[in-house]
Protein backbone atom coordinates (compact mmCIF):
# COMPACT_ATOMS: atom_id res chain seq x y z
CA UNK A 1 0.00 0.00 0.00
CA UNK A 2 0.90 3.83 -0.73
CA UNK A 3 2.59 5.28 2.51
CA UNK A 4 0.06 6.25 5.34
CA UNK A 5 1.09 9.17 7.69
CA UNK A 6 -0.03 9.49 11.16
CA UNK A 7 1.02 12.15 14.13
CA UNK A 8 1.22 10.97 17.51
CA UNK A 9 1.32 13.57 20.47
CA UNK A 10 2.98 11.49 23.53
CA UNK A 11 2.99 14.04 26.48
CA UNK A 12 4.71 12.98 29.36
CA UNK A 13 4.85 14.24 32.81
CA UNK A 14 8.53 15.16 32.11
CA UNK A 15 8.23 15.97 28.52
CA UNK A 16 6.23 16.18 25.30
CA UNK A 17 7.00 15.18 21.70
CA UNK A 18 5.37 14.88 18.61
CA UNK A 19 6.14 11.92 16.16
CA UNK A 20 5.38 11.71 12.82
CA UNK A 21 4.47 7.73 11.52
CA UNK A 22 4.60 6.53 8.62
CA UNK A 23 3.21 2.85 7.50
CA UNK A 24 4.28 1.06 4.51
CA UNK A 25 4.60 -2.56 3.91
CA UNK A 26 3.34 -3.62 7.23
CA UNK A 27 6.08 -1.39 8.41
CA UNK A 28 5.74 1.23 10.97
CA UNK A 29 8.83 4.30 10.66
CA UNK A 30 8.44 6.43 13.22
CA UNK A 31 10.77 10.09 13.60
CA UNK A 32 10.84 12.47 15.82
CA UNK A 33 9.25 15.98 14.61
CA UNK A 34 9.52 18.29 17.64
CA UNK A 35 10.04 17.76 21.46
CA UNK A 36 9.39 19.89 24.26
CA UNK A 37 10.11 20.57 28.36
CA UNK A 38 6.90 19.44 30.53
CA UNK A 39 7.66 20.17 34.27
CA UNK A 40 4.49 22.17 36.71
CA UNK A 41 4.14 25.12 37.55
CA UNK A 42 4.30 26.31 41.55
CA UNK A 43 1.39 28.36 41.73
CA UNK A 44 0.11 30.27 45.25
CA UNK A 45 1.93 26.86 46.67
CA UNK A 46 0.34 24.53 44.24
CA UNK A 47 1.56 22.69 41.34
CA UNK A 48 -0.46 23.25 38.08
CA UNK A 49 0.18 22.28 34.02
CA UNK A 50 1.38 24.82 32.05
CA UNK A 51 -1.85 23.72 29.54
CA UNK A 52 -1.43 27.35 27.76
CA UNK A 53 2.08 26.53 26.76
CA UNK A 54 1.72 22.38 26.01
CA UNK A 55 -1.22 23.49 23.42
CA UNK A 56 1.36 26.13 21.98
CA UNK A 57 4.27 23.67 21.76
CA UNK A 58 1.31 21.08 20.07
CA UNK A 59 0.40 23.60 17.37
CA UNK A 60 4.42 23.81 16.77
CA UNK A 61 4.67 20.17 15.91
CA UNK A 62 1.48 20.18 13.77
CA UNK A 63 3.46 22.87 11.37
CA UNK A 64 6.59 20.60 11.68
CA UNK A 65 3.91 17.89 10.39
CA UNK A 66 2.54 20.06 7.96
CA UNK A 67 6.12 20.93 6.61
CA UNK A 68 7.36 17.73 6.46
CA UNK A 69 4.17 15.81 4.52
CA UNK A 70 1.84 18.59 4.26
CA UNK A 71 -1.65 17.23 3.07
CA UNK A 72 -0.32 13.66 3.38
CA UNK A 73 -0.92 13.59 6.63
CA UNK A 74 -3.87 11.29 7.49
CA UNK A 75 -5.00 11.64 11.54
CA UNK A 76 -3.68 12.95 14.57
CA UNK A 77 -4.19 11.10 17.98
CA UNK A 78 -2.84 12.15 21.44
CA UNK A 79 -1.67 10.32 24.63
CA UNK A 80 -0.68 11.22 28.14
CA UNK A 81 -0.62 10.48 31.60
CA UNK A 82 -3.09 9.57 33.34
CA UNK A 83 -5.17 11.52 36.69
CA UNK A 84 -5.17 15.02 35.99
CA UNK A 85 -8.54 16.76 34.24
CA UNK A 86 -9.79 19.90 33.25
CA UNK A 87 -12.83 22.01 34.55
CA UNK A 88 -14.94 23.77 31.76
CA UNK A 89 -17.40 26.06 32.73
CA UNK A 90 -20.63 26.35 30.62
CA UNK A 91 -19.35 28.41 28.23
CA UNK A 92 -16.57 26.39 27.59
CA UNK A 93 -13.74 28.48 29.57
CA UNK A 94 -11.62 26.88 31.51
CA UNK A 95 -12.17 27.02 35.34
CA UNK A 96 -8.15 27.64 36.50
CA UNK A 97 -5.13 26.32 36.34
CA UNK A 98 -5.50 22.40 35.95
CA UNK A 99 -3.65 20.79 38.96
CA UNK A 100 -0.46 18.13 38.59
CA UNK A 101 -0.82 15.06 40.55
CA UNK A 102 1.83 15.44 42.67
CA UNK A 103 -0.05 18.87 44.52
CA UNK A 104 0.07 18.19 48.38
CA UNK A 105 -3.59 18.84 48.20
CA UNK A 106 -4.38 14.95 48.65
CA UNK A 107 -2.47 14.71 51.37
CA UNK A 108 -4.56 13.15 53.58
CA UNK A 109 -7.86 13.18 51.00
CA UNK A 110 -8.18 9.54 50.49
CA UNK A 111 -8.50 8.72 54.86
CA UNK A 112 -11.27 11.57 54.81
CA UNK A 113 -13.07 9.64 51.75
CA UNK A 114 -13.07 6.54 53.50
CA UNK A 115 -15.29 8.21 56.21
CA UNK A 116 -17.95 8.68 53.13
CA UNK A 117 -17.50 5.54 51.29
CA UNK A 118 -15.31 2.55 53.06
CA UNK A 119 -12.28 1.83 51.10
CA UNK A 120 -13.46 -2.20 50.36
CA UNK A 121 -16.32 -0.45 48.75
CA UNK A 122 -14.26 1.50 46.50
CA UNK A 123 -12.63 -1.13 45.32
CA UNK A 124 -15.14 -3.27 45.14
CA UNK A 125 -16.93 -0.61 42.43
CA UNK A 126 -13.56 0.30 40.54
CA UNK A 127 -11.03 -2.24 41.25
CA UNK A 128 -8.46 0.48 41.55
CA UNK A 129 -5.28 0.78 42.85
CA UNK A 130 -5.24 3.75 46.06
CA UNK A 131 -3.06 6.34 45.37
CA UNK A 132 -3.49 10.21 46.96
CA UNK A 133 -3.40 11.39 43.24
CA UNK A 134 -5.76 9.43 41.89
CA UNK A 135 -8.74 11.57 40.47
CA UNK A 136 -11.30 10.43 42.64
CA UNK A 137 -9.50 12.00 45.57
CA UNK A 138 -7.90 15.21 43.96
CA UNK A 139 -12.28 15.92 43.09
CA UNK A 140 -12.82 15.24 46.82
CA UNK A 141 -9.98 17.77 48.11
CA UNK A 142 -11.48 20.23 45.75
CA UNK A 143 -14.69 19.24 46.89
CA UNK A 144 -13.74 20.36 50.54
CA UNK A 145 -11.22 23.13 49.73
CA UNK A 146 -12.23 25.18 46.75
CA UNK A 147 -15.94 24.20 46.35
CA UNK A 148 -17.29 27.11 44.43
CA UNK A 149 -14.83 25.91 41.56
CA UNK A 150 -16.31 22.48 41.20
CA UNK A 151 -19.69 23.91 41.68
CA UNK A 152 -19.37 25.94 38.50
CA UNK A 153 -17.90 23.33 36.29
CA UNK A 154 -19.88 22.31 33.56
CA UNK A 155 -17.96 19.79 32.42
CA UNK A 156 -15.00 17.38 33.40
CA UNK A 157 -12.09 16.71 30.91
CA UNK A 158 -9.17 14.26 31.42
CA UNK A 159 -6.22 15.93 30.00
CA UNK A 160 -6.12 14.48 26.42
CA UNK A 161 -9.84 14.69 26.10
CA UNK A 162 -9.16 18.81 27.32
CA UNK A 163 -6.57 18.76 24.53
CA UNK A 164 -8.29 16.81 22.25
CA UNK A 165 -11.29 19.32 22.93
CA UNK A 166 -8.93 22.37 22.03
CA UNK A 167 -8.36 20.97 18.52
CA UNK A 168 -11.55 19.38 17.78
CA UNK A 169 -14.63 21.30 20.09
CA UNK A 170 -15.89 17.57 21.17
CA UNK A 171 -16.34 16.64 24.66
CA UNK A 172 -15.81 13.07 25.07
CA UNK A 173 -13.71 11.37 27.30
CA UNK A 174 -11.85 8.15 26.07
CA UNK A 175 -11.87 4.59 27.72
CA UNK A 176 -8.49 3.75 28.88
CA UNK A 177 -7.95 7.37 30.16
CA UNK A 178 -11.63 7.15 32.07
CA UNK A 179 -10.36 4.60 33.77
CA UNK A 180 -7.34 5.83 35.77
CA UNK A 181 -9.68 7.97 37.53
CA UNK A 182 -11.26 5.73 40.56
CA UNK A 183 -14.43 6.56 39.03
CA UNK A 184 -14.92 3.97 36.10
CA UNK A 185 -16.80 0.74 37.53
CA UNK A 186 -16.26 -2.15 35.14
CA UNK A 187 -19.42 -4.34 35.86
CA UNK A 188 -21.81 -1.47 35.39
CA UNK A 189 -19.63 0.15 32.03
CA UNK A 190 -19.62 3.19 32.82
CA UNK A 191 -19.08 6.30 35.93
CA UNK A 192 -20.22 4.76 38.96
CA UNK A 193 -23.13 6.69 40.11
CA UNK A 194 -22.77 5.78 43.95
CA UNK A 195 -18.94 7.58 44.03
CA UNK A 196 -20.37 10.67 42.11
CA UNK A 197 -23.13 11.17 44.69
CA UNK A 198 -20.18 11.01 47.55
CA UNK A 199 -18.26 13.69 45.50
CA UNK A 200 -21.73 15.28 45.16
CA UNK A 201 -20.77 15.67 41.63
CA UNK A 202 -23.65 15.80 39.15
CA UNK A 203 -23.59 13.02 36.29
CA UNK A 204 -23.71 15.31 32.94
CA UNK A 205 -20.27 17.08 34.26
CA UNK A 206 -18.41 13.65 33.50
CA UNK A 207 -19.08 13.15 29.73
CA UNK A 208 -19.68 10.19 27.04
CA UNK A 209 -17.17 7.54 27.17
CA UNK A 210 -16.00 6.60 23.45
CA UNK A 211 -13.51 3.34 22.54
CA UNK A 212 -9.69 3.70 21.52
CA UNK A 213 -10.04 4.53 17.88
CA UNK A 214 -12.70 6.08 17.54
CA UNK A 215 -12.35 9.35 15.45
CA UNK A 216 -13.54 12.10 18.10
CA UNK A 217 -13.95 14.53 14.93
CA UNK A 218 -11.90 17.08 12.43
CA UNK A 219 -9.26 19.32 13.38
CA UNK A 220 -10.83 23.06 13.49
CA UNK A 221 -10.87 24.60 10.32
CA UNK A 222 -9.59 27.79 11.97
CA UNK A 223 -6.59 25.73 12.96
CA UNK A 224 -6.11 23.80 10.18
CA UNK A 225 -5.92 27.13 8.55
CA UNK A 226 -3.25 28.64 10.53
CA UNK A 227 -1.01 25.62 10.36
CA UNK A 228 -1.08 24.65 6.53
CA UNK A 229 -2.87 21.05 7.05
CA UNK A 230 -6.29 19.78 5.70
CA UNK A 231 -9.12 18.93 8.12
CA UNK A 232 -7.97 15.88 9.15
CA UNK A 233 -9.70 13.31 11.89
CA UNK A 234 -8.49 13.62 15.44
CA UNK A 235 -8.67 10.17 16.73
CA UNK A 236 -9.04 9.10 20.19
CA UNK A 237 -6.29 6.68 20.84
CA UNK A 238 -5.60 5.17 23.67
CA UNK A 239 -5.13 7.99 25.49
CA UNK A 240 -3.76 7.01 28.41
CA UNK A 241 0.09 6.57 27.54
CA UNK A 242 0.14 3.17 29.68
CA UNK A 243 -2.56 1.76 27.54
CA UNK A 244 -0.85 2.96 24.12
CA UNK A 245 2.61 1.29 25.33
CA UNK A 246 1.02 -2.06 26.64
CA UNK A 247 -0.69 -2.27 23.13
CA UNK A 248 2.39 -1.76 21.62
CA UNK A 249 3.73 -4.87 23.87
CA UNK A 250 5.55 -7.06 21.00
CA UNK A 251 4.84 -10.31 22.62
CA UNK A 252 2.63 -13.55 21.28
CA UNK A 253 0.40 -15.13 23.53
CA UNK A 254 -0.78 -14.45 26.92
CA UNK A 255 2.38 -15.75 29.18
CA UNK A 256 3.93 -12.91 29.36
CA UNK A 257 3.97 -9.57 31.44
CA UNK A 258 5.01 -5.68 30.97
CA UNK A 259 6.89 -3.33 32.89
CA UNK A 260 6.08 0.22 30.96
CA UNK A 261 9.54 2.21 32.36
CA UNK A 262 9.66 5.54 32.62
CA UNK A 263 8.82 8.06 35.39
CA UNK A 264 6.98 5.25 36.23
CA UNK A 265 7.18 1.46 35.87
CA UNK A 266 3.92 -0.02 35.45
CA UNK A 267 4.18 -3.73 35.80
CA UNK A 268 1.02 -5.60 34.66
CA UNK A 269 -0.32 -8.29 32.69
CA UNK A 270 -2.94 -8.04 29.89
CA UNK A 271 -6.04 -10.22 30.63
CA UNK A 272 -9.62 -10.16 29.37
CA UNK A 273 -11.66 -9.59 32.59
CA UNK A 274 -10.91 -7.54 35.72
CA UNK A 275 -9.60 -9.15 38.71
CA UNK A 276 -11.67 -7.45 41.96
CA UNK A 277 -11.39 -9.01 45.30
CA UNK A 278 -9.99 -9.29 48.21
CA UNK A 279 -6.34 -10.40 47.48
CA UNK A 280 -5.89 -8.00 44.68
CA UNK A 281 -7.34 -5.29 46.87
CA UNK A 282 -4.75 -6.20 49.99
CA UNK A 283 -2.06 -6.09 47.22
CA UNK A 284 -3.60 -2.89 45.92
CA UNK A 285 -3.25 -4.18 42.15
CA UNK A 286 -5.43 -2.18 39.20
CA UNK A 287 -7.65 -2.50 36.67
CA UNK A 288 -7.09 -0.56 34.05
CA UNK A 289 -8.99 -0.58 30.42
CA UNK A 290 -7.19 -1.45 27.47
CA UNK A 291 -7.33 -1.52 23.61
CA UNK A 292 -10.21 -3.75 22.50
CA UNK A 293 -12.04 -3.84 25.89
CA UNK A 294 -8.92 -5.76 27.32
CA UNK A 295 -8.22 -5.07 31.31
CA UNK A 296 -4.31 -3.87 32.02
CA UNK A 297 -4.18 -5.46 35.57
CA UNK A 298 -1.02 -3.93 37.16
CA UNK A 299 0.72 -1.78 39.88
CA UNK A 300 2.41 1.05 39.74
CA UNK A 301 6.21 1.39 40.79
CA UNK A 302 8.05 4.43 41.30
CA UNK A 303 10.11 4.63 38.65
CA UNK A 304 12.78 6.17 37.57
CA UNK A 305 11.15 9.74 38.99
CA UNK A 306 14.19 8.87 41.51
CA UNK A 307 16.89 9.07 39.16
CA UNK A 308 15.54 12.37 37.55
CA UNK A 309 15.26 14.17 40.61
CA UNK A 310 18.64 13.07 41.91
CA UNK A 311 19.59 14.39 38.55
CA UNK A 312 18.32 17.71 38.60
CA UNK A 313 19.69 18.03 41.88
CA UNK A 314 23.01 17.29 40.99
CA UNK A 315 23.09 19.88 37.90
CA UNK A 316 22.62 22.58 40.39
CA UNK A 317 26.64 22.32 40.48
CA UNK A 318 26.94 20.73 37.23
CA UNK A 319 26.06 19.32 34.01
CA UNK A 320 25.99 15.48 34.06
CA UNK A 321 24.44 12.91 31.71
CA UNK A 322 22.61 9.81 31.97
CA UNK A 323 25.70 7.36 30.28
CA UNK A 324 27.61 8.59 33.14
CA UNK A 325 26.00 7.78 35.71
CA UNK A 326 24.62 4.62 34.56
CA UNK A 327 28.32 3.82 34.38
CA UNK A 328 29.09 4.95 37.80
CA UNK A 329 26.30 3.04 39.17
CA UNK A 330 28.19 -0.35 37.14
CA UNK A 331 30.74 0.36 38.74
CA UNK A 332 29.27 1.05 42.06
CA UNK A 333 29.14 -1.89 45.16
CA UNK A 334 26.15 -4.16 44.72
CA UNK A 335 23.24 -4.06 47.43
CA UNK A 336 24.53 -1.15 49.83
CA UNK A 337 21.57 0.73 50.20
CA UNK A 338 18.11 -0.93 49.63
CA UNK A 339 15.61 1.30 48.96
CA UNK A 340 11.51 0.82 48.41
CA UNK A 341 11.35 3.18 45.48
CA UNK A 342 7.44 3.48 46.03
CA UNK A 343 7.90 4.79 49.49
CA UNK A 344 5.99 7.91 50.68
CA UNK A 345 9.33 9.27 51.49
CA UNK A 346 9.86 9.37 47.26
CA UNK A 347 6.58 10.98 46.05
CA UNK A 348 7.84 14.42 45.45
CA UNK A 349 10.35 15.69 48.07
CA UNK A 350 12.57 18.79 47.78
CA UNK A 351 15.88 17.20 47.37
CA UNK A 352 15.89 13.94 46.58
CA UNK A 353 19.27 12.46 47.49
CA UNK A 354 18.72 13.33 50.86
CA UNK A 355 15.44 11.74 51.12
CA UNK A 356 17.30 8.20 49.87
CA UNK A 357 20.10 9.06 52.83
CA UNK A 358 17.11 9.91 55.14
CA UNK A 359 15.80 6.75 53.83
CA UNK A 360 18.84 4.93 54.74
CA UNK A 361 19.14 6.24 58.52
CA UNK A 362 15.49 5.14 58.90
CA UNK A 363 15.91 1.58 58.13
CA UNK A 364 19.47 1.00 59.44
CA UNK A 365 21.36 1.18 56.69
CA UNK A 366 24.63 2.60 55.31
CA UNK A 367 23.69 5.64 52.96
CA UNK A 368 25.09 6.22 49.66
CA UNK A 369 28.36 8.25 49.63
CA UNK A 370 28.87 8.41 44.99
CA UNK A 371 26.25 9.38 42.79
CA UNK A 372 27.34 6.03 41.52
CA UNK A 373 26.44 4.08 44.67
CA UNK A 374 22.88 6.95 44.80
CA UNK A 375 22.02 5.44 40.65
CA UNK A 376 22.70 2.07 41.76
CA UNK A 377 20.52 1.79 44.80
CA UNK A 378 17.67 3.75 42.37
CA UNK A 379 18.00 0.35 39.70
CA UNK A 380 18.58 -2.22 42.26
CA UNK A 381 15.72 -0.95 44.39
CA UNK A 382 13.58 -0.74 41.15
CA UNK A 383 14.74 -5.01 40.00
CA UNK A 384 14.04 -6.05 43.71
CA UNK A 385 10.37 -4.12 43.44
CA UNK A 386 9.85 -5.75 40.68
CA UNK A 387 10.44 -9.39 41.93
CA UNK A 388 8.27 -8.49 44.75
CA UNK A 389 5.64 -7.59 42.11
CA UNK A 390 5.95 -10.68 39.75
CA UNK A 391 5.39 -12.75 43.17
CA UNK A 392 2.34 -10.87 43.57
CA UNK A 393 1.12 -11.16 40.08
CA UNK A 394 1.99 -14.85 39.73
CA UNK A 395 -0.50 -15.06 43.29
CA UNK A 396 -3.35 -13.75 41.49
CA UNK A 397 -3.10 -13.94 38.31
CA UNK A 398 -5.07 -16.45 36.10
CA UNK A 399 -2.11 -17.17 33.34
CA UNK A 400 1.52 -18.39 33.68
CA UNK A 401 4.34 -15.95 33.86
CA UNK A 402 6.88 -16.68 32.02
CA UNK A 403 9.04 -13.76 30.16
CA UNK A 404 8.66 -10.07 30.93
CA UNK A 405 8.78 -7.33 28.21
CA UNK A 406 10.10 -3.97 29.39
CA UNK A 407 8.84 -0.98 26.52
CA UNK A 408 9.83 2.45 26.92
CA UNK A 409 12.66 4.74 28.05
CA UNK A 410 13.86 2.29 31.00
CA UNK A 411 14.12 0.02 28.13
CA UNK A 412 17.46 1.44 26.63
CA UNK A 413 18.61 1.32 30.31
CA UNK A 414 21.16 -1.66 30.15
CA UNK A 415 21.90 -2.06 33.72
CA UNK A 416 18.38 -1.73 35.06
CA UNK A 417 17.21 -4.54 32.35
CA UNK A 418 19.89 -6.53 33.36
CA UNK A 419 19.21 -6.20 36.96
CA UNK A 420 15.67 -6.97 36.34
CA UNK A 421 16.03 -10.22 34.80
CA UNK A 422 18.56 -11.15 37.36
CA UNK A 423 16.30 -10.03 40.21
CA UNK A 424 13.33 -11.89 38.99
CA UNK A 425 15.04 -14.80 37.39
CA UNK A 426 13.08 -14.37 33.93
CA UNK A 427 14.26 -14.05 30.81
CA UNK A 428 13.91 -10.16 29.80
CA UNK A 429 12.98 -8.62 26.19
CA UNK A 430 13.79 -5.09 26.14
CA UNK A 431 12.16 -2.79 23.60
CA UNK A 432 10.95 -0.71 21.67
CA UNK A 433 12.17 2.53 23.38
CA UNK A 434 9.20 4.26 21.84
CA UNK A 435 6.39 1.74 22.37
CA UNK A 436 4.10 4.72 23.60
CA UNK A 437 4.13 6.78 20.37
CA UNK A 438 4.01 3.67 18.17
CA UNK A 439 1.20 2.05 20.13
CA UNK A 440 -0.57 5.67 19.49
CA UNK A 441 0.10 5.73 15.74
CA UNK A 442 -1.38 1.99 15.72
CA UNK A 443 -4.21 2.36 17.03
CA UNK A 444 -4.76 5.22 14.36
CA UNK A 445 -4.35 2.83 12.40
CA UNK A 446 -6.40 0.72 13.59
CA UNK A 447 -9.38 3.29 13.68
CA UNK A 448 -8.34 3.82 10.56
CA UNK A 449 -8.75 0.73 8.87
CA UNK A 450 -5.18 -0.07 7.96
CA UNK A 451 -5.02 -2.62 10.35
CA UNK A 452 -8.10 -4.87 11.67
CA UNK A 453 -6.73 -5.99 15.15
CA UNK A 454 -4.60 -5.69 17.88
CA UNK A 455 -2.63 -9.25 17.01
CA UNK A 456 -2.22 -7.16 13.54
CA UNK A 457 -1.05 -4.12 15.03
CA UNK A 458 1.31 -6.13 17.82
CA UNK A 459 2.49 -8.24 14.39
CA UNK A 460 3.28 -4.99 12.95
CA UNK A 461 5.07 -3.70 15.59
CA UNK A 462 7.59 -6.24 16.30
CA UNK A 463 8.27 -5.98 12.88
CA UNK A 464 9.43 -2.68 13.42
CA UNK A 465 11.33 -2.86 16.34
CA UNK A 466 14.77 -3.78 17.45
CA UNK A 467 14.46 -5.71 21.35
CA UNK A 468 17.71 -6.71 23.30
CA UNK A 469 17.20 -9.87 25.46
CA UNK A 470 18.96 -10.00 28.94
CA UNK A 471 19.33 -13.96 30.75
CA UNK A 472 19.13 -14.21 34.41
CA UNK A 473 22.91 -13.93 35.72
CA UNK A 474 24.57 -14.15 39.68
CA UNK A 475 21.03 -14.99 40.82
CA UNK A 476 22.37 -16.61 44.28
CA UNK A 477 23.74 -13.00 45.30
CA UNK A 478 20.13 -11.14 43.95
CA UNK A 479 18.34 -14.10 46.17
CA UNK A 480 20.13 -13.03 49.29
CA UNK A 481 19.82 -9.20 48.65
CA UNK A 482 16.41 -10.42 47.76
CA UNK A 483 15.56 -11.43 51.55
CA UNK A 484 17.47 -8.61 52.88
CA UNK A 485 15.12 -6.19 50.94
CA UNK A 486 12.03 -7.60 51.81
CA UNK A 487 12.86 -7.54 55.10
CA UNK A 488 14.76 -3.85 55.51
CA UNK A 489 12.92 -1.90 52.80
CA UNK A 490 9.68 -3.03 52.57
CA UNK A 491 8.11 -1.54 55.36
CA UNK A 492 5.09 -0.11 54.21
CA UNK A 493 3.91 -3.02 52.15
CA UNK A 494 2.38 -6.18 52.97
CA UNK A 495 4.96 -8.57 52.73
């Protein structure tokens, strides 16, 4: 077939990027077109999105688009993390500055909730992981702190459904991105009515739930205008990036699982129906929608949001780049400092390195003294999470275990892949880097036409991808370290 061009927005909590796809001979090419900064904004104390600038810095890579394959270009489709929303007032204005997940305004939302509606009975209606930033309890502190602003919101947008709504003027909100929020139950299909009366949040402010690939509608024709492109569909993808990386998973059948690395790992496995009771709850696992109806049943792990921030930190004196400390941290001592890298001491504190030493002192151990030994307590803390994960999955899951496929940027991280396979004692299939943008494109695709299903799109995929595989190695040392680490760093889990 004739080449088929696609852009794919991928906005991440660190950055954004637009990526220009092009499929030919069941062949996906992907390249770069423009990338951008994403970091919040302290506001009055608070930390909002810069949404003013993101949709400027979009409109910059749709002219890049334009100037590379001008009316060639067939859809557009945009991803990002999941949580945050928008508040539109009836006239379609937005209601503030939209809030990042990390605000300290959920501080203690999510213990006040459970006074309204138990936390088994959340659960029980969304099968969703607890976490302070989830959007069910950022509503609730806005609920009891700034309730004038929720009262005059007319209508609720996730953050690619508020950007799709920019380009397009449709309100819809798409499925995989719906369900991040805590506010999705799975057996009734659609917003569960019993949480929205808690939240005392009326029913036509959370809006129509539409399917990944589903063309929302046309790009503006003011816009279109402006940038030098035709009126092409804007299609809702799988919007939340998760989703559009798992999709992009370039595995065959269903013994497998995913880590999706990046500022987060999400470590899941794909399965058809949600798992909901009381061992995934006491596990705090989630169930999160998926391409073709398909449940991503995972956890989130920290990530490498450890690494980054001991990063920034350290370019306050000066400038140093990920290859070299990645080769510090090789060089490092194994299994110093063992660190639970989804600790509450990690969500978002002022310096990190000192929180890890802090870390240290509170569970008896020696504290990093090299930014090698600081990286290499991030990766090995991250492997050692993951075992304790896989244990956990292989508990409840319904389907054998038996490789692991790590997609995204952790994926081009040698040691950590190493580490992981070692830690866990699985074989390891690393790649592609850019399984979120490609998973996006796809599933243009596939709303498109040019593919008919996801075992199409997933064959297309690994077609177009390099992977690196990484054996187990020195698994007797990882074992012991193993049992140290469960027993030192692990103290806020149940174990």
């Amino acid at each position: 077939m004739k080449p088929r061009h696609m852009l794919a927005f991928d906005l991440g909590a660190g950055s954004g990027r637009a990526v220009l796809g092009t499929l030919s001979e069941e062949r996906l090419q992907i390249k770069e077109l423009h990338r951008f900064p994403n970091r919040p904004l302290e506001l009055a104390g608070h930390l909002h999105w810069d949404f003013v600038r993101l949709f400027s810095e979009m409109q910059s890579g749709l002219k890049a688009c334009a100037g590379e394959v001008g009316g060639d270009l067939e859809s557009m489709a945009i991803d990002t993390w999941g949580v945050d929303y928008a508040l539109l007032a009836s006239d379609g204005s937005v209601l503030g500055q939209p809030f990042a997940y990390r605000d300290s305004r959920t501080d203690r939302a999510m213990e006040a909730f459970f006074a309204q509606v138990p936390r088994e009975r959340v659960y029980d209606l969304t099968g969703i992981q607890f976490m302070q930033l989830n959007t069910l309890f950022q509503l609730f502190a806005m609920r009891q702190q700034t309730p004038k602003v929720l009262a005059a919101a007319s209508d609720l947008l996730f953050t690619p459904d508020f950007y799709n709504y920019l380009f397009t003027g449709e309100k819809k909100t798409e499925y995989t991105i719906a369900t991040t929020s805590q506010m999705f139950n799975h057996r009734a299909n659609s917003w569960d009515a019993e949480l929205l009366r808690a939240l005392c949040l009326p029913r036509g402010v959370m809006k129509e739930i539409i399917e990944p690939g589903a063309v929302l509608g046309m790009l503006n024709e003011r816009l279109a205008k402006e940038l030098g492109l035709p009126r092409i569909p804007v299609i809702a993808t799988a919007s939340h990036d998760t989703a559009s990386a798992v999709a992009a998973v370039p595995a065959e059948g269903n013994d497998w699982a995913y880590i999706s690395s990046g500022t987060w790992s999400l470590m899941g496995i794909e399965i058809p129906e949600p798992i909901i009771n009381d061992a995934a709850l006491k596990c705090n696992f989630t169930n999160e929608g998926g391409v073709g109806r398909s449940i991503r049943f995972l956890k989130n792990i920290g990530g490498l949001w450890l690494l980054q921030e001991c990063k920034r930190m350290w370019e306050k004196e000066r400038t140093v780049g990920y290859d070299e400390l990645i080769g510090a941290a090789g060089a490092a001592a194994p299994f110093k400092t063992l660190i639970d890298p989804d600790a509450p001491d990690f969500l978002n504190p002022a310096d990190m390195p000192a929180a890890i030493r802090a870390f240290a002192a509170r569970t008896g151990q020696p504290a990093p003294a090299t930014k090698g030994e600081y990286v290499r307590s991030i990766l090995e803390g991250l492997a050692l999470k993951y075992r304790f994960v896989l244990e956990q999955l292989r508990m409840l899951s319904p389907q054998a275990v038996n490789r692991v496929h790590i997609i995204g940027g952790g994926s081009q991280n040698r040691l950590l892949c190493q580490f992981a396979a070692s830690a866990m004692g699985l074989r390891v299939i690393a790649g592609p880097v850019e399984a979120t943008a490609m998973g996006n494109l796809m599933i243009q695709a596939l709303g498109l036409g040019l593919v008919t299903s996801v075992t199409e799109l997933r064959r297309t995929i690994r077609s177009s991808s390099e992977v690196t595989e990484y054996a187990p190695a020195d698994e007797a040392r990882w074992n012991e370290a193993y049992s140290r680490y469960r027993a030192v760093a692990l103290q806020h889990e149940v174990v």
